[in-house]
C-alpha atoms as a PDB file:
ATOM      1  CA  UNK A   1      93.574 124.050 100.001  1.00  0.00           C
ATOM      2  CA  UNK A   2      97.393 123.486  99.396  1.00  0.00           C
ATOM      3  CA  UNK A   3      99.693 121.955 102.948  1.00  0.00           C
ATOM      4  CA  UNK A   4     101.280 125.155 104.584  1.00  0.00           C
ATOM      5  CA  UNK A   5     104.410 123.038 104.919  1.00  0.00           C
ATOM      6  CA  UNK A   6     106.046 121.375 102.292  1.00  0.00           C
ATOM      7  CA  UNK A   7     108.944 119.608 104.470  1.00  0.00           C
ATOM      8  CA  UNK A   8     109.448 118.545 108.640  1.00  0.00           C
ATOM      9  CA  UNK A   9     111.904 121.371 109.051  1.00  0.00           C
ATOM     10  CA  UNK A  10     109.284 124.022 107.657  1.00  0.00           C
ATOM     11  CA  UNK A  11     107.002 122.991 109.935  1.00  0.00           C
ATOM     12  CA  UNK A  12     109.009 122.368 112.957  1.00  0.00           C
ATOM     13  CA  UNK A  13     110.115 126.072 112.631  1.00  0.00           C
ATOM     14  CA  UNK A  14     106.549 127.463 112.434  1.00  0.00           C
ATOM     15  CA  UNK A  15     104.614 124.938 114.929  1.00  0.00           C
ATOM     16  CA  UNK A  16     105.570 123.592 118.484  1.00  0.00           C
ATOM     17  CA  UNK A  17     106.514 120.111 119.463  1.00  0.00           C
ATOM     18  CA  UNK A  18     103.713 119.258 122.376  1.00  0.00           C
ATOM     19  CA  UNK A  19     101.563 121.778 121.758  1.00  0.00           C
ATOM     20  CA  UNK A  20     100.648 121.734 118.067  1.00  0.00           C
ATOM     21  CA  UNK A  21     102.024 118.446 116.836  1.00  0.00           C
ATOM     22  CA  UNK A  22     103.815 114.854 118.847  1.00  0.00           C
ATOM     23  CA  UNK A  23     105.590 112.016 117.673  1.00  0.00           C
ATOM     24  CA  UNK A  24     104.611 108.700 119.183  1.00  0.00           C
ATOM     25  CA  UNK A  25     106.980 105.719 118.504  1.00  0.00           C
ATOM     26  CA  UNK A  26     107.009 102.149 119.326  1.00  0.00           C
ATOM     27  CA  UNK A  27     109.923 100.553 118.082  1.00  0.00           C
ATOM     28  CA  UNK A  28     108.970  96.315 117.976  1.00  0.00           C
ATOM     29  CA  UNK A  29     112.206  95.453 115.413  1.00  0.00           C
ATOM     30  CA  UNK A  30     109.725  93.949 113.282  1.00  0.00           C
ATOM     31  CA  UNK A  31     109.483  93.658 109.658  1.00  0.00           C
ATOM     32  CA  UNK A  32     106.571  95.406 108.999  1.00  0.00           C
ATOM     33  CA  UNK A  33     105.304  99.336 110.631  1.00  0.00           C
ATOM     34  CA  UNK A  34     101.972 100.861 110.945  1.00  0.00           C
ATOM     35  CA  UNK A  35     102.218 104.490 110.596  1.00  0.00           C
ATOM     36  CA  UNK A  36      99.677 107.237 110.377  1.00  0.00           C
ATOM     37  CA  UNK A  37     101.369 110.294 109.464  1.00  0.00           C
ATOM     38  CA  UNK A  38      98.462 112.407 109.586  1.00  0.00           C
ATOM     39  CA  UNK A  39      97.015 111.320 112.476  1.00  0.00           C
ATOM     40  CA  UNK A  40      95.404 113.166 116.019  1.00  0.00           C
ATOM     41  CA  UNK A  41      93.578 115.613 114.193  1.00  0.00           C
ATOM     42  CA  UNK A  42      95.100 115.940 110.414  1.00  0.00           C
ATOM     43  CA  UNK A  43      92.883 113.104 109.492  1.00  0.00           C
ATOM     44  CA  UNK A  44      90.935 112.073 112.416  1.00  0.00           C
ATOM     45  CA  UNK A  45      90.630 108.348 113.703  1.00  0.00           C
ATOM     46  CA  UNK A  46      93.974 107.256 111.625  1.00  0.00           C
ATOM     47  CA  UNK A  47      95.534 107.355 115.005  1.00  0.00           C
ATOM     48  CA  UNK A  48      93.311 104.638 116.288  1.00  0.00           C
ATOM     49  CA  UNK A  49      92.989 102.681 113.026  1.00  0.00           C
ATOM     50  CA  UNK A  50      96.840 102.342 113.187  1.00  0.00           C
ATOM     51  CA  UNK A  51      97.339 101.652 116.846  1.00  0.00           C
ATOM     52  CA  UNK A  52      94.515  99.326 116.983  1.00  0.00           C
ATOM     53  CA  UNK A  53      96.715  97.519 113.726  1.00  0.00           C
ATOM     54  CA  UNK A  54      99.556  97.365 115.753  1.00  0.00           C
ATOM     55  CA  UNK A  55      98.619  96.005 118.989  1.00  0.00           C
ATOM     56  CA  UNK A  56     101.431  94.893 121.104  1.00  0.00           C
ATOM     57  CA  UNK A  57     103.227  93.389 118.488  1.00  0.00           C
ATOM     58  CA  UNK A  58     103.646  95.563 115.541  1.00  0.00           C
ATOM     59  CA  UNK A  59     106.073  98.974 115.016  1.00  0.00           C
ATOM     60  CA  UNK A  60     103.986 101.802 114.989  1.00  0.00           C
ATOM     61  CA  UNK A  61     104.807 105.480 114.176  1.00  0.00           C
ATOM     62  CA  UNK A  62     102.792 108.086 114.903  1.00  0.00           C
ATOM     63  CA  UNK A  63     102.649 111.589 113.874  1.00  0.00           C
ATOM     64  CA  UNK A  64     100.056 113.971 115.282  1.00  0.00           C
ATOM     65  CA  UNK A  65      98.237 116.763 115.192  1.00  0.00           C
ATOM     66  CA  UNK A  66      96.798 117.556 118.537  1.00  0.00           C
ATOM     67  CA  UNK A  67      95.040 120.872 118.621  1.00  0.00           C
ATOM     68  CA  UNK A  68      91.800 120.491 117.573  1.00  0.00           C
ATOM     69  CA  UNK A  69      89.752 122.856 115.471  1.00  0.00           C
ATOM     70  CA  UNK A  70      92.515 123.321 112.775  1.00  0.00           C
ATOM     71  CA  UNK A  71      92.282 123.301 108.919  1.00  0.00           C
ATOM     72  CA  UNK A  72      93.882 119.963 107.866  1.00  0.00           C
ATOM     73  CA  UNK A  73      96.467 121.511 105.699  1.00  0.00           C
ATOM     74  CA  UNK A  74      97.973 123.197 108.815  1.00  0.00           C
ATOM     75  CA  UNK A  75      99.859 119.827 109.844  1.00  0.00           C
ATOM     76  CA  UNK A  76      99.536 118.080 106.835  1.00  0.00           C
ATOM     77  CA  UNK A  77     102.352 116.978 104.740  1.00  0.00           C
ATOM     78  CA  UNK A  78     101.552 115.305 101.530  1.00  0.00           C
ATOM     79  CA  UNK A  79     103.286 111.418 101.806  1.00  0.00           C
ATOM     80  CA  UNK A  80     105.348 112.330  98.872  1.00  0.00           C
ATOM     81  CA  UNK A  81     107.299 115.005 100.795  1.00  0.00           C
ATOM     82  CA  UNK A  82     107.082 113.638 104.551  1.00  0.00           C
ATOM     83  CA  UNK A  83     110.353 114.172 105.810  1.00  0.00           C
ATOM     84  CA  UNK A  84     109.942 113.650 109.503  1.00  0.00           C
ATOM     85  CA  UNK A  85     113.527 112.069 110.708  1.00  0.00           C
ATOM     86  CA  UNK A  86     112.035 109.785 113.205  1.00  0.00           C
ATOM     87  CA  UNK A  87     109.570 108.407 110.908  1.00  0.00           C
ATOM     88  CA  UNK A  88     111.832 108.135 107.435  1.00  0.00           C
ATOM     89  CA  UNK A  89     114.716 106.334 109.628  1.00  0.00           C
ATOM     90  CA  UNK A  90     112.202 103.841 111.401  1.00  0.00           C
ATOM     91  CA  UNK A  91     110.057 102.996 108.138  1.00  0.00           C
ATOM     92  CA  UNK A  92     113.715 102.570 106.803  1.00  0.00           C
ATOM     93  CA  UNK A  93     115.176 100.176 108.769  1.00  0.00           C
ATOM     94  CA  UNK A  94     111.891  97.342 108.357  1.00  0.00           C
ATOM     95  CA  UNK A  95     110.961  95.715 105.216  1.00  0.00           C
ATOM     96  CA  UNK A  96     107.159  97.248 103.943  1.00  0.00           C
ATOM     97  CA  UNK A  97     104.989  99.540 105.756  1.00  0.00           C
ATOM     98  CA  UNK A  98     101.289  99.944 106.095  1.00  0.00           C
ATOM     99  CA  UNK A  99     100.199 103.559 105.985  1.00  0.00           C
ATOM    100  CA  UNK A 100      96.653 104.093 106.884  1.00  0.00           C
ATOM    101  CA  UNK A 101      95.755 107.810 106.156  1.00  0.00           C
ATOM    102  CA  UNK A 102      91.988 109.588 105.739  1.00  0.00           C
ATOM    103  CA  UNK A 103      90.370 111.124 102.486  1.00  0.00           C
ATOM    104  CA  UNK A 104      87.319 113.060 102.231  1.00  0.00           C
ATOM    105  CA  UNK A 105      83.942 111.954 101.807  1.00  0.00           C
ATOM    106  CA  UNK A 106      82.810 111.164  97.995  1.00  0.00           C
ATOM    107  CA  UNK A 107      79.354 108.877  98.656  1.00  0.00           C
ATOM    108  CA  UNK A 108      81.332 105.665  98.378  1.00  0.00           C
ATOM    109  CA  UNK A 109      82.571 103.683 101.349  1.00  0.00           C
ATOM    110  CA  UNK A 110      85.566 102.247  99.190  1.00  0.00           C
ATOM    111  CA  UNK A 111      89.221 102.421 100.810  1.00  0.00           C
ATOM    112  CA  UNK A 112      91.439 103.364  98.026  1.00  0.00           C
ATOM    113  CA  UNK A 113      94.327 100.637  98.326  1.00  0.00           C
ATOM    114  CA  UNK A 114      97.874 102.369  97.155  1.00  0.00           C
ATOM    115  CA  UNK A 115     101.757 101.693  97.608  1.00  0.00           C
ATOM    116  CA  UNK A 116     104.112  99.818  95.991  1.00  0.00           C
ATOM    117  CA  UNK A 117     104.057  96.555  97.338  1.00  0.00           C
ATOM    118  CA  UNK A 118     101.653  95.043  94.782  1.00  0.00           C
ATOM    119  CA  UNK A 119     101.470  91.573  96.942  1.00  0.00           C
ATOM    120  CA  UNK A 120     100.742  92.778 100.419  1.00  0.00           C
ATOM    121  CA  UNK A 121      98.276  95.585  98.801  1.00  0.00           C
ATOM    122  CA  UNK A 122      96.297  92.467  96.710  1.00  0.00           C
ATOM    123  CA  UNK A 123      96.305  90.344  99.844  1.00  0.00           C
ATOM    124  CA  UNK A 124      95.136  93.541 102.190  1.00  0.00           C
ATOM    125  CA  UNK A 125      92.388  94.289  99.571  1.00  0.00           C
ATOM    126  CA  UNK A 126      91.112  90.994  99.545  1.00  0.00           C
ATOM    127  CA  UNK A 127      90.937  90.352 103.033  1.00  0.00           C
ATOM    128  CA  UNK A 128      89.111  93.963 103.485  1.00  0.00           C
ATOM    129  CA  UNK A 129      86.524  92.400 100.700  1.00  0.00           C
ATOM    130  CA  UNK A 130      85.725  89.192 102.730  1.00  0.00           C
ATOM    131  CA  UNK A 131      85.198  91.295 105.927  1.00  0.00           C
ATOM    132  CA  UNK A 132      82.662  93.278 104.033  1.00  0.00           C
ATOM    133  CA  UNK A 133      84.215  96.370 103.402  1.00  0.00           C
ATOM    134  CA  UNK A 134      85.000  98.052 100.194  1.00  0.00           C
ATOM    135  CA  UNK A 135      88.576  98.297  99.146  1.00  0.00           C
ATOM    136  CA  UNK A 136      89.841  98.866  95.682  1.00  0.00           C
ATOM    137  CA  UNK A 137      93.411 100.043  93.753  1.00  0.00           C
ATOM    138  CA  UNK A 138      92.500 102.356  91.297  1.00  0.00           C
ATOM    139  CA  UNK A 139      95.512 104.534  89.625  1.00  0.00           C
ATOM    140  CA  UNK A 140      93.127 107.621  89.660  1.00  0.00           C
ATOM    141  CA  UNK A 141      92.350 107.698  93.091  1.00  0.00           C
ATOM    142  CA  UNK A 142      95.555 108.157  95.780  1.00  0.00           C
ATOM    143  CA  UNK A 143      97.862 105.479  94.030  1.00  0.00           C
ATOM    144  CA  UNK A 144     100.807 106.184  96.247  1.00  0.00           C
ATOM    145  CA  UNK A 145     103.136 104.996  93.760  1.00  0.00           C
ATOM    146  CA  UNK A 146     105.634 107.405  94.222  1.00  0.00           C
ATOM    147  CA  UNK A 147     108.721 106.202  95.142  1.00  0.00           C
ATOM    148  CA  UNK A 148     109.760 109.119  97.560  1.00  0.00           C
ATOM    149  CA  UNK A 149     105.937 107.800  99.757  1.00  0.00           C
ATOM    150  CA  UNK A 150     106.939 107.587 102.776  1.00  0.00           C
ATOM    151  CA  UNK A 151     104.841 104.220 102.486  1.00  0.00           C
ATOM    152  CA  UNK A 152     107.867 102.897  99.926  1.00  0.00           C
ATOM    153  CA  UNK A 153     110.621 104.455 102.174  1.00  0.00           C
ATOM    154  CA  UNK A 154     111.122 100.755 103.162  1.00  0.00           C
ATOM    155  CA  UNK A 155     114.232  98.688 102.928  1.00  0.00           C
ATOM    156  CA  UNK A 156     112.168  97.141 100.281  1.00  0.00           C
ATOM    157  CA  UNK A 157     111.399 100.482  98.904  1.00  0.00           C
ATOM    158  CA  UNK A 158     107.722  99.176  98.822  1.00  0.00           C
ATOM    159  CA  UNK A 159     104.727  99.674 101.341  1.00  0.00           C
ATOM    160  CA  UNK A 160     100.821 100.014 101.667  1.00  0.00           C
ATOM    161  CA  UNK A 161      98.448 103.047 101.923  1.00  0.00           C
ATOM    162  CA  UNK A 162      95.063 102.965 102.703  1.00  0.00           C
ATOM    163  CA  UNK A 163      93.161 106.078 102.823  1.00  0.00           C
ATOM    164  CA  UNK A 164      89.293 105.806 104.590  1.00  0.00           C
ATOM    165  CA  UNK A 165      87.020 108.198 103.965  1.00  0.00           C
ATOM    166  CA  UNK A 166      86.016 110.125 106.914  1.00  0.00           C
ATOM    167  CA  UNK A 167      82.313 108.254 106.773  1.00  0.00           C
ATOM    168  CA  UNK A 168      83.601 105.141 107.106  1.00  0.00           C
ATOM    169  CA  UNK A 169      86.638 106.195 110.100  1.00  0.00           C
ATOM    170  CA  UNK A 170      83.506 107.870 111.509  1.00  0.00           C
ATOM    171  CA  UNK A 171      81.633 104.559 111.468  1.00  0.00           C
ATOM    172  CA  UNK A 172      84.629 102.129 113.049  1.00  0.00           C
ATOM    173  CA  UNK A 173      85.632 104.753 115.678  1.00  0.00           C
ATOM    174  CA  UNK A 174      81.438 105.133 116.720  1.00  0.00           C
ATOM    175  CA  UNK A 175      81.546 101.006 116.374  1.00  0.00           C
ATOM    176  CA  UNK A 176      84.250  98.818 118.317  1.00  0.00           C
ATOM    177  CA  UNK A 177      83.010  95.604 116.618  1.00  0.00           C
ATOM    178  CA  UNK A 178      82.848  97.142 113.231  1.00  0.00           C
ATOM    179  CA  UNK A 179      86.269  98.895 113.934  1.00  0.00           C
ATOM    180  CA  UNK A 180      87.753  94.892 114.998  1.00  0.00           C
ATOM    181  CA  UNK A 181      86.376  93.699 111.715  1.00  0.00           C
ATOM    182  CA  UNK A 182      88.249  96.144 109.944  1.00  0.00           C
ATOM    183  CA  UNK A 183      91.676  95.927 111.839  1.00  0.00           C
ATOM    184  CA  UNK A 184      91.848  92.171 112.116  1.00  0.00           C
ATOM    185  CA  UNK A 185      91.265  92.016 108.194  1.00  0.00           C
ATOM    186  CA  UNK A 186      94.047  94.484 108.061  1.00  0.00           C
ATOM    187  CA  UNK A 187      96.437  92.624 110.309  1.00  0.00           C
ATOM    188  CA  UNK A 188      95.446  89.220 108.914  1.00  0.00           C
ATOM    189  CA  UNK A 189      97.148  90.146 106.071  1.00  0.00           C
ATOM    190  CA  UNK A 190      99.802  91.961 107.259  1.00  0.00           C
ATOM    191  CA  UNK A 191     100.976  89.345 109.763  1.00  0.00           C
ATOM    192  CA  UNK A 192     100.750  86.549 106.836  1.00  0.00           C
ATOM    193  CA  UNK A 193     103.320  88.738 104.721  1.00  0.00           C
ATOM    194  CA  UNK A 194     105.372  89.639 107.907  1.00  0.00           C
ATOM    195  CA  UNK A 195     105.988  85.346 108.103  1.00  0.00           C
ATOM    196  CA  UNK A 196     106.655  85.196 104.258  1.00  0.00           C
ATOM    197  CA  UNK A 197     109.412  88.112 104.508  1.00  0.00           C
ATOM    198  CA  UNK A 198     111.399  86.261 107.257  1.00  0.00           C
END
């Protein structure tokens, strides 16, 4: 089913702020943001996944569906075209971000590793591998190479997505160990490139 919005200012004319949809923001000034920007209930657990990344110490942007029971196209805006203004000018003023985003179920566990920053992507991938999980860049399958991504909306015009399938989100959000395995690989990484970039 195609998004009903194509563009922020679509749907902010057709939904309502606090009722349908919020923006949550934590501004750190560091070189590296989490977002989810289909998170709440566009692609359930991404929320969690990307807060629990964070921590106290990472950026984080947030955007939110948060009325439950909707199709997922009603909120969702495809990376390519997500506009927001909050989230374009915060992913723009740090170096890479790390989008983690859901995809649907297709009997495999595998996280499909996209985005532009080749380095950060290799060195995410492998650390998901020695944690046990599977995690794989595969041009076929969500490449988020595009350059308009709101993953590669970076000063370095180069970022990270990682879209779950809903099994495995289902699995880490049911499993707070499994769901620390997963976001300490994640941050691992990220926190190793966040010292090389400075």
């Amino acid at each position: 089913m195609p998004d009903r919005y194509s563009s922020f200012a679509a749907l902010e004319a057709g939904e309502v702020l606090g009722v349908d949809y919020r923006i949550r923001i934590q501004d750190r000034g560091t070189s590296i943001i989490i977002i989810a920007p289909h998170g709440g209930y566009i692609e359930p657990v991404t929320s969690q996944i990307a807060e629990a990344i964070a921590a106290e110490d990472l950026s984080l942007y947030l955007f939110e569906g948060v009325r439950s029971g909707r199709p997922h196209s009603d909120l969702h805006i495809t990376s390519s075209k997500f506009d927001e203004p909050q989230g374009v000018s915060l992913v723009g003023r740090t170096e890479t971000a790390i989008a983690v985003h859901g995809r649907s179920n297709d009997g495999r566990a595998t996280i499909w590793m996209g985005g532009r920053d080749v380095a950060l992507r290799n060195a995410i991938t492998a650390a998901l591998k020695s944690a046990g999980f599977e995690a794989a860049f595969d041009p076929a399958h969500l490449p988020g190479l595009d350059s308009t991504n709101i993953c590669n909306r970076s000063r370095n015009r180069a970022g990270v997505q990682l879209e779950l399938p809903r099994s495995l989100r289902d699995q880490v959000d049911a499993d707070p160990e499994r769901m620390a395995t997963l976001v300490s690989a994640i941050r691992s990484a990220a926190l190793d490139n966040q010292g090389r970039e400075r």
